[in-house]
Protein backbone atom coordinates (compact mmCIF):
# COMPACT_ATOMS: atom_id res chain seq x y z
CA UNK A 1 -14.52 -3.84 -0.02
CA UNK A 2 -11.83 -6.37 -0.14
CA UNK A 3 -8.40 -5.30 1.41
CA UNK A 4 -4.51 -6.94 0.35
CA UNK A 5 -2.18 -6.10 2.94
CA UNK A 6 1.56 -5.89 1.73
CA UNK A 7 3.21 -8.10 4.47
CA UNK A 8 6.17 -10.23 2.88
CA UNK A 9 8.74 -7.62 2.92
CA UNK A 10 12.21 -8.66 4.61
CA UNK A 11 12.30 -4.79 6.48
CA UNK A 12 15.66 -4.21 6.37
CA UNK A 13 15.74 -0.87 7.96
CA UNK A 14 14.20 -2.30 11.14
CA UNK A 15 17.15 -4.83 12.10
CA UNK A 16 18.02 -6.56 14.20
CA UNK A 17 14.10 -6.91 15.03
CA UNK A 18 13.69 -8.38 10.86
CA UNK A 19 16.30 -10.90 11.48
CA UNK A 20 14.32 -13.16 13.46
CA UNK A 21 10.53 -11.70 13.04
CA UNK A 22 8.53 -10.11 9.85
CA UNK A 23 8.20 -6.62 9.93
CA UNK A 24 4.44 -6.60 10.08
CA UNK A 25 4.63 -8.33 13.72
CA UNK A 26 6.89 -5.27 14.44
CA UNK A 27 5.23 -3.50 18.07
CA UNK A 28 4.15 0.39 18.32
CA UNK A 29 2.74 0.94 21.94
CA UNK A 30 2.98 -3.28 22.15
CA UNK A 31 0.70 -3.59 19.47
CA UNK A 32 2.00 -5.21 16.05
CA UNK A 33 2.03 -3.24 13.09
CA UNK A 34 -0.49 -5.82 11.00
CA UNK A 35 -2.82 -6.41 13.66
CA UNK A 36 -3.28 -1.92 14.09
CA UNK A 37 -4.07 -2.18 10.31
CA UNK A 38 -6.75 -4.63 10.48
CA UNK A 39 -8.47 -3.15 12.83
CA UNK A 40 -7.80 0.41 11.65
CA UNK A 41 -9.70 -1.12 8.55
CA UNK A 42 -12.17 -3.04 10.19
CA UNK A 43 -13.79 0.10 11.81
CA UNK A 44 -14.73 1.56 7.80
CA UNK A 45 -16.45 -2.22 7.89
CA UNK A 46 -14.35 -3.88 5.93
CA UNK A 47 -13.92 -7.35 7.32
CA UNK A 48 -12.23 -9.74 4.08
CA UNK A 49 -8.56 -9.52 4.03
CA UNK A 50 -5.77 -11.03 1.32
CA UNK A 51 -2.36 -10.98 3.34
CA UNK A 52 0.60 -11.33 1.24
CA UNK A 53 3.95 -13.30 3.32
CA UNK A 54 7.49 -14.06 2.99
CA UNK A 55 9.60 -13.18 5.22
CA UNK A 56 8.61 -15.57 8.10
CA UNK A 57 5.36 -15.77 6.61
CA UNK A 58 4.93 -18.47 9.47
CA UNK A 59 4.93 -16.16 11.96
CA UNK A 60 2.60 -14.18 10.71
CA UNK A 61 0.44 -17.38 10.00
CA UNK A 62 0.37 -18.68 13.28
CA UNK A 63 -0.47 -14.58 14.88
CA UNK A 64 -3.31 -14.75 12.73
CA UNK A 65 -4.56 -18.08 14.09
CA UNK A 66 -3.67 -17.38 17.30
CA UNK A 67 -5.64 -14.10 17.32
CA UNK A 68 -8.53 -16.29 15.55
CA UNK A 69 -8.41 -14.02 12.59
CA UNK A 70 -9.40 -10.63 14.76
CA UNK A 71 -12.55 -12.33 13.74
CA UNK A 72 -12.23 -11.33 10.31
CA UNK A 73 -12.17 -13.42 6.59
CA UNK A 74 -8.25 -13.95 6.02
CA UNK A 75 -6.68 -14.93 3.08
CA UNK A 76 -3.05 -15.98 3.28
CA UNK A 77 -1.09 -15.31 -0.04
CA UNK A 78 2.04 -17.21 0.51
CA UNK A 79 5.07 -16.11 -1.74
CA UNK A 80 7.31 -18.97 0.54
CA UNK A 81 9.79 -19.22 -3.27
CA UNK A 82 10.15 -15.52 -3.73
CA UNK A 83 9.40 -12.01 -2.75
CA UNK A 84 7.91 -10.64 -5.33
CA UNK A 85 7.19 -6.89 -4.31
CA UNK A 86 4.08 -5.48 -4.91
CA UNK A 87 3.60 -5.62 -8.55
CA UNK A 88 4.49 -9.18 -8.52
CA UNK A 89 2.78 -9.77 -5.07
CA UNK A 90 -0.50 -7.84 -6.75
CA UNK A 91 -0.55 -10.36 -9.87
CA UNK A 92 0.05 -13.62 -7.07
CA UNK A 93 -2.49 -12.54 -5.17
CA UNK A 94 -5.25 -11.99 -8.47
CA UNK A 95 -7.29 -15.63 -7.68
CA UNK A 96 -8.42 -13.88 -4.36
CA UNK A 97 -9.37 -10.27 -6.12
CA UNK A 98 -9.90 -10.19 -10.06
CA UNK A 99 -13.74 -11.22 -9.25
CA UNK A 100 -14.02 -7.83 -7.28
CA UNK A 101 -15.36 -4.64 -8.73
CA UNK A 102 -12.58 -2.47 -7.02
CA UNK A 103 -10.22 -3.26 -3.89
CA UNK A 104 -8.22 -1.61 -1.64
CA UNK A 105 -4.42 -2.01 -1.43
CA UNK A 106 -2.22 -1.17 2.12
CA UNK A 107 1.35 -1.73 2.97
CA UNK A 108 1.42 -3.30 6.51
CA UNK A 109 4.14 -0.72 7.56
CA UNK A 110 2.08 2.30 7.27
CA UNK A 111 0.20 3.71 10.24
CA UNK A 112 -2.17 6.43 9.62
CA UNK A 113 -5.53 7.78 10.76
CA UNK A 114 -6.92 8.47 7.16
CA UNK A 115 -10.41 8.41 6.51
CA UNK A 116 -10.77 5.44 4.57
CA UNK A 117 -14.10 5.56 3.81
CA UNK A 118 -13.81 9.22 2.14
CA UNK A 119 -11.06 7.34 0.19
CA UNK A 120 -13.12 4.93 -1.21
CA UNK A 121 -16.40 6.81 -1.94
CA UNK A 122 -14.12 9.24 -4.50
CA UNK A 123 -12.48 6.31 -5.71
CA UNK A 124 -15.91 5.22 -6.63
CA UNK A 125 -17.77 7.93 -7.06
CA UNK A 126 -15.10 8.78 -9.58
CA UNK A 127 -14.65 5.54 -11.08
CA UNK A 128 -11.17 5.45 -11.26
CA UNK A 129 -8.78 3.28 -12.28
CA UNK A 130 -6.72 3.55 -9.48
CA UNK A 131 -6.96 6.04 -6.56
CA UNK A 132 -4.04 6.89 -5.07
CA UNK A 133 -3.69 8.45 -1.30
CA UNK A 134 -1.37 10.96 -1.22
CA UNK A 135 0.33 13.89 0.54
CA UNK A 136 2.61 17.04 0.73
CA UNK A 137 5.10 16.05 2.58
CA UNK A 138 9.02 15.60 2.28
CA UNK A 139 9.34 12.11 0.63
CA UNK A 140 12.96 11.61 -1.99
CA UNK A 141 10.71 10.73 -4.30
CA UNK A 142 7.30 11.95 -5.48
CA UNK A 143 4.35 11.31 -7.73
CA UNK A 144 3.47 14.22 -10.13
CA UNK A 145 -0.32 15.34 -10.91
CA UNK A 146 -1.83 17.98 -12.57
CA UNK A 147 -4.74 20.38 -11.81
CA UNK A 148 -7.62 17.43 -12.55
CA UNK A 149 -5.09 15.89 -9.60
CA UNK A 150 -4.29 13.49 -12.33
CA UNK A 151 -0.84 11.46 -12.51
CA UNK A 152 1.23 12.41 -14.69
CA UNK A 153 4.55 11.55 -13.61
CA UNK A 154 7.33 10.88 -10.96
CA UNK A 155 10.16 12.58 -10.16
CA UNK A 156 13.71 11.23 -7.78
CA UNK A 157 13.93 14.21 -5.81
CA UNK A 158 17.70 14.09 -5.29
CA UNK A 159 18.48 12.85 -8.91
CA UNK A 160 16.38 15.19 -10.64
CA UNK A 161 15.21 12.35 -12.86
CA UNK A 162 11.58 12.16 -13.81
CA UNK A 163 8.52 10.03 -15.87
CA UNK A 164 6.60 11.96 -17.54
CA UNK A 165 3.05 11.63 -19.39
CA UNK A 166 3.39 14.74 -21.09
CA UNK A 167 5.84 17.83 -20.50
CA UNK A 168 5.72 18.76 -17.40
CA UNK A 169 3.50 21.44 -16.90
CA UNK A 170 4.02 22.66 -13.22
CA UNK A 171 2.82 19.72 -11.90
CA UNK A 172 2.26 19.03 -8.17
CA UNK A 173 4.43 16.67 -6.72
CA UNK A 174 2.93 14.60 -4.00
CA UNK A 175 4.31 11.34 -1.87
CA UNK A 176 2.47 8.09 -2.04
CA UNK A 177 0.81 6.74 0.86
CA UNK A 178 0.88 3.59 0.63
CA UNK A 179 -2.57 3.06 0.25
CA UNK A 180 -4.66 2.67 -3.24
CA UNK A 181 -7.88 1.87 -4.10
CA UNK A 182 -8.03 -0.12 -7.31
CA UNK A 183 -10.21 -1.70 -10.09
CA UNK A 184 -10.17 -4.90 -10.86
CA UNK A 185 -9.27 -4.80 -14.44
CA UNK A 186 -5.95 -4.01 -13.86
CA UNK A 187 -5.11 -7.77 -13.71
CA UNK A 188 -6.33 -7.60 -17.80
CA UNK A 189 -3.82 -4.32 -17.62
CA UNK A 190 -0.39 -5.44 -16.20
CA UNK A 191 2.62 -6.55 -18.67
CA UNK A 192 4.70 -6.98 -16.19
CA UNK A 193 5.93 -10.53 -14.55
CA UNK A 194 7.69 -11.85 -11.66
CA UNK A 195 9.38 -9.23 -9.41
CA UNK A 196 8.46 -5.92 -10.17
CA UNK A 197 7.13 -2.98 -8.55
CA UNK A 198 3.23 -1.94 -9.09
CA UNK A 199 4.38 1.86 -9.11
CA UNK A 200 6.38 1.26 -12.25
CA UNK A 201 3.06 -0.27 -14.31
CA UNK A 202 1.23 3.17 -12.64
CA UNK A 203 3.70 4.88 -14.67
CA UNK A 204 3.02 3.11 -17.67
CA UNK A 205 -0.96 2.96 -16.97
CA UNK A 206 -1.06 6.72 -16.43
CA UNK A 207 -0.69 7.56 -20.52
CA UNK A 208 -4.06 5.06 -21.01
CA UNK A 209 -5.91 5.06 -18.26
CA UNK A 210 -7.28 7.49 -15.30
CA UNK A 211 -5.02 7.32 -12.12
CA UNK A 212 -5.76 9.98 -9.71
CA UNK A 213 -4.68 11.33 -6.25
CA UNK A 214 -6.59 11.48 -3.38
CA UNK A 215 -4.93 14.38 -1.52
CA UNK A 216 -5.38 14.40 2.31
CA UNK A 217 -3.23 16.23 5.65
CA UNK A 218 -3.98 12.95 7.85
CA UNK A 219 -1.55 11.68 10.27
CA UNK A 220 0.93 8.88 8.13
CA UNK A 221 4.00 7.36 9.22
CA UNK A 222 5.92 4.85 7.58
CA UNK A 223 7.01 2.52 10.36
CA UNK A 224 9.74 0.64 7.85
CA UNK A 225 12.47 3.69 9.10
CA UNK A 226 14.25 3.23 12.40
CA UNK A 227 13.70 6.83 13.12
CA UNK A 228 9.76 6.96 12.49
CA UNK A 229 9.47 4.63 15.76
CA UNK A 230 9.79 6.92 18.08
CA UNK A 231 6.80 9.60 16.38
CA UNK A 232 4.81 6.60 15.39
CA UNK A 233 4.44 5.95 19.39
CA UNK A 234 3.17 9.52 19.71
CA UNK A 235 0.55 9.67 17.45
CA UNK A 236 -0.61 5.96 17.98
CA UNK A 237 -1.52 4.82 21.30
């Protein structure tokens, strides 16, 4: 399977380091974020890459080449006129991924020891739409399934506001991973253009087509906050 890594983002919350560097060269342990990631992927054998850049998207150009690829296919999606966010990187990237059957989607700032491989076997298995990896754990906003671990909705935990399907019928709220498995007819599916956020067409995709969660209790942290640094370097060595 195909992976696109979500690398253009400007990573705000990890200044000063994002003022002069993208966030996806960031170091846990001395290792950069992006090159943990492809080889956390490579081991479940996937070896063909789409990298999405911005935010000196050089830099992370000349890591690759430096690091000849980590001997893996790399596909540089360069959004050098404007960050698009993933939505809008998703539909900039479709030349590289609407000829694959499904694909796998990872921000570059997430570290985790999930079994990918379990992930995509239900996603496929299944046959999906999209599979989404998620997980009980305090997030201020969640993703809201019901008992066929279905989506349904998403709720702003300190707002109170939600998206619903249907009424809400004690659904189970869940945080996103980061990670989603995805079929490639969702370029045919998107309505969406320019900037835009790929969670908000989930919530739009939900009342059509099948978007489920993939629960799972493995190790995630999201390496974009300051204060995950510091347990990221615990649990990844």
């Amino acid at each position: 399977m195909k992976a696109l890594i979500f690398a253009a983002g400007k990573g705000t919350r990890l200044k000063p380091f994002t003022d002069k560097h993208p966030k996806a060269l960031f170091k846990v342990n001395g290792v950069p974020l992006l090159e943990r990631n492809i080889k956390y992927l490579q081991t479940f054998g996937i070896e063909d890459f789409v990298i999405n850049v911005h935010h000196f998207g050089n830099q992370i150009v000349e890591f690759l080449e430096l690091n000849n690829n980590f001997n893996a296919n790399i596909t540089i999606s360069n959004e050098k006129d404007e960050l698009l966010e993933t939505g809008g990187g998703l539909l900039f990237a479709q030349s590289y991924l609407e000829n694959e059957d499904d694909f796998l989607i990872m921000n570059a700032d997430i570290l985790t020891d999930l079994a990918i491989d379990v992930l995509i076997k239900e996603h496929k298995k299944q046959r999906n739409f999209v599979t989404l990896a998620v997980s009980d754990r305090k997030s201020s906003r969640k993703l809201l399934f019901n008992e066929e671990q279905i989506l349904r909705g998403w709720l702003n935990v300190d707002s109170g506001e939600q998206k619903l399907a249907e009424f809400n019928k004690a659904f189970k709220p869940m945080a996103f991973s980061g990670i989603h498995c995805v079929n490639g007819s969702i370029f045919n599916k998107i309505k969406r253009r320019g900037k835009f956020s790929i969670m908000e067409e989930y919530l739009d995709l939900m009342k059509t087509d099948i978007i489920k969660g993939f629960y799972h209790n493995a190790n995630l942290v999201d390496v974009g906050k300051p204060e995950a640094v510091e347990q990221a370097e615990k649990l990844f060595v």
